[in-house]
Protein backbone atom coordinates (compact mmCIF):
# COMPACT_ATOMS: atom_id res chain seq x y z
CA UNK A 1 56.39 109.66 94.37
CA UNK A 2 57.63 109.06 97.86
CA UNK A 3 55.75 110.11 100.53
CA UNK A 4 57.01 110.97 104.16
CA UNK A 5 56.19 107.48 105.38
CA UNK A 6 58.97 105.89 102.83
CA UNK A 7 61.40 108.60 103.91
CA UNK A 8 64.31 107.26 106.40
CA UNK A 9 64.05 109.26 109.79
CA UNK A 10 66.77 110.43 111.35
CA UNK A 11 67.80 107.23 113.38
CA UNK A 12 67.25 104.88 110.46
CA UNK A 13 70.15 107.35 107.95
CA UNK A 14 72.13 107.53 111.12
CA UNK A 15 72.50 103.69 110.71
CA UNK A 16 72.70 104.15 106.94
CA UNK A 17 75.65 106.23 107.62
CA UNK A 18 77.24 104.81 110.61
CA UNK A 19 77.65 101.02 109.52
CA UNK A 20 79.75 101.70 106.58
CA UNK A 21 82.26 103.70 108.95
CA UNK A 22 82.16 101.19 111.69
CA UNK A 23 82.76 98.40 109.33
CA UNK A 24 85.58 100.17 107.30
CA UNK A 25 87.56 101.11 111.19
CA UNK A 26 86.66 97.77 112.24
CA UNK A 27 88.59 96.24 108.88
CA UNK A 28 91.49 98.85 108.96
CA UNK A 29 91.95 98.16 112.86
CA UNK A 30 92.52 94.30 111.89
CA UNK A 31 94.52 94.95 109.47
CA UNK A 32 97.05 97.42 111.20
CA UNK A 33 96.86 95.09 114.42
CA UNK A 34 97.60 91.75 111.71
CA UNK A 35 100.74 94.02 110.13
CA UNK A 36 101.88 94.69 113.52
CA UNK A 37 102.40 90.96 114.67
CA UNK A 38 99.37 91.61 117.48
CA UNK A 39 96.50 89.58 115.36
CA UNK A 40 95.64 86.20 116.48
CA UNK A 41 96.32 84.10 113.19
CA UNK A 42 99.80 86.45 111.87
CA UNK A 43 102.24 84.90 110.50
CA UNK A 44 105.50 83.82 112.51
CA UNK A 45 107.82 82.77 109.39
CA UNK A 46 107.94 82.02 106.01
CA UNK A 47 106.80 78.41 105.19
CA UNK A 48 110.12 76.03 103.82
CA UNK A 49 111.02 76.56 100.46
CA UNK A 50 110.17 73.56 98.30
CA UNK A 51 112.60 72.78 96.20
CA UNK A 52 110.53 71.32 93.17
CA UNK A 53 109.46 74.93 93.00
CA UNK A 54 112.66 76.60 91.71
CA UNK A 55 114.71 75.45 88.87
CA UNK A 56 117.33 72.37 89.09
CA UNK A 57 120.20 74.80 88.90
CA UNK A 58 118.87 76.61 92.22
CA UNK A 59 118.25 73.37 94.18
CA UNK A 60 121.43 71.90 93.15
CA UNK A 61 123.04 75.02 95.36
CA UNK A 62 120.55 74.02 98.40
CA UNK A 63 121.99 70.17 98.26
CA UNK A 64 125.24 72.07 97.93
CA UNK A 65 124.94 74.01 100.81
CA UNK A 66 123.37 70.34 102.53
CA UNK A 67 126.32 68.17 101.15
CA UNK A 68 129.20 70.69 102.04
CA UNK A 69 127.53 72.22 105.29
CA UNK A 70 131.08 72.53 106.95
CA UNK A 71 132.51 74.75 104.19
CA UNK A 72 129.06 76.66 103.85
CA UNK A 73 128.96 77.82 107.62
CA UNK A 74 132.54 78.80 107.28
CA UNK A 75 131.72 81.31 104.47
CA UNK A 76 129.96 84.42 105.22
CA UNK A 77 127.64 86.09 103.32
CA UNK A 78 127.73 89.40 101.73
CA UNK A 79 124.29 90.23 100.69
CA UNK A 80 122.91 91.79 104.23
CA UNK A 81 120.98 89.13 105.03
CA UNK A 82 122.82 89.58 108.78
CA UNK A 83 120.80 92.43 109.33
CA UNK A 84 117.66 91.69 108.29
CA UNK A 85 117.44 88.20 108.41
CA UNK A 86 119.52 87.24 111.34
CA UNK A 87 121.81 85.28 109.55
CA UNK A 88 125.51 84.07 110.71
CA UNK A 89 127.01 82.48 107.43
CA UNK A 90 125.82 81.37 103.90
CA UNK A 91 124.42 78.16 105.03
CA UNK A 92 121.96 79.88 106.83
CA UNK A 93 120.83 80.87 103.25
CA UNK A 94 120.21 77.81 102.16
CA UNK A 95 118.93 75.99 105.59
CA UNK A 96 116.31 76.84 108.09
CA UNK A 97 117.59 77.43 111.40
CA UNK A 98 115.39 75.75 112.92
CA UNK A 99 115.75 72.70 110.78
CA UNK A 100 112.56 72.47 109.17
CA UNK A 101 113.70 72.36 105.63
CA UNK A 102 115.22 75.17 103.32
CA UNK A 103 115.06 78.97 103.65
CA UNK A 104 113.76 80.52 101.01
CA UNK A 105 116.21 83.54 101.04
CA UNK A 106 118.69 81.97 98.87
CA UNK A 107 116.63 80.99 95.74
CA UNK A 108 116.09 84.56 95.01
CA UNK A 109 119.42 86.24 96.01
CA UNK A 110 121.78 86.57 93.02
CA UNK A 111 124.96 87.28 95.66
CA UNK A 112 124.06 84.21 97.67
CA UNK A 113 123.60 82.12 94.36
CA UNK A 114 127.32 83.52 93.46
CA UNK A 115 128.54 82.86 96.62
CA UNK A 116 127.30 79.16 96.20
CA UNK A 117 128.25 78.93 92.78
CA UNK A 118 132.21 79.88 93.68
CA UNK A 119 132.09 77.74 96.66
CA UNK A 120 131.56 74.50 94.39
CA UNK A 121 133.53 75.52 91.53
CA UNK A 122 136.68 75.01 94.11
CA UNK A 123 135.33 72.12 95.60
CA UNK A 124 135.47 70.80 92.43
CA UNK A 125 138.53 71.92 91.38
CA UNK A 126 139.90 70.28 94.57
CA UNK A 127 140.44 73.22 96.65
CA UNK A 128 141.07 72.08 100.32
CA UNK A 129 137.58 72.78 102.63
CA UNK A 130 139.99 75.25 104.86
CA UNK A 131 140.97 77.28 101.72
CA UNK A 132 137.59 78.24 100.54
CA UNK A 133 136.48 80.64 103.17
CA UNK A 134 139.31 82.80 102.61
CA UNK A 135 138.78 82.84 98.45
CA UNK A 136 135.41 83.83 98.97
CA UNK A 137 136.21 86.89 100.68
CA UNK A 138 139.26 87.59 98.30
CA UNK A 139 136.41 87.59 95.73
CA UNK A 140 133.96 89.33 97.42
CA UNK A 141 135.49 91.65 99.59
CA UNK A 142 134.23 92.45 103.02
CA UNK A 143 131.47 94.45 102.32
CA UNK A 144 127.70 93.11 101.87
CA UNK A 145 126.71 93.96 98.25
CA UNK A 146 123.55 93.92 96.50
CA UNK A 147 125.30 92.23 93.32
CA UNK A 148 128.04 89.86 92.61
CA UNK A 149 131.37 90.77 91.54
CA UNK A 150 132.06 90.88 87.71
């Protein structure tokens, strides 16, 4: 049996109470600040993609998009990635921007993969570099999509 002694007084279950809160604001406030862009360690970018990590058929597209950069900045893109990825053309798909390695965007983007796919089916068909841009938009049309063409 408990006697008053063993009881909490009223400061003591005010900390009882108290901490718990305080801690769970304290973690919710970090969080929300961290999502925001405002905590200390957040995240600026993605790391480079690493191309041992995707299959051979995806990182033959990124040496693709390395080997024919020309004809890959000439071709635009038509998933979206404009508008929420800043970017100007489907190289910048494939290639970091700031030339530390390969964005990560493409491996995972069926349209981009398409894109890629159709620009080295004409390059090896011997399509001239200057006549590429233009199939790829005869193919695609000129609105972004969220899947390939049929």
């Amino acid at each position: 049996m408990s006697t008053p002694e063993d009881e909490p007084g009223p400061r003591r279950l005010a900390l009882y109470l108290l901490t718990p809160i305080a801690v769970a604001v304290a973690v919710i406030a970090g969080t929300l600040a961290a999502l925001a862009g405002r905590g200390s360690d957040a995240p600026t970018a993605a790391a480079p993609l690493a191309l041992a990590s995707v299959s051979t058929d995806i990182a033959g597209h990124y040496q693709a998009a390395a080997d024919l950069a020309d004809v890959y900045r000439e071709v635009p893109c038509y998933c979206g990635c404009e508008e929420f990825l800043d970017h100007r053309d489907l190289y910048d798909c494939f290639v970091r921007a700031d030339g530390q390695g390969w964005e990560a965007h493409a491996a995972g983007c069926g349209v981009c993969i398409a894109e890629s796919t159709l620009v080295r089916d004409l390059t090896d068909a011997g399509t001239p570099a200057d006549d590429i841009p233009a199939a790829v938009i005869d193919r695609f049309g000129t609105t972004p999509t969220t899947a390939p063409p049929t």
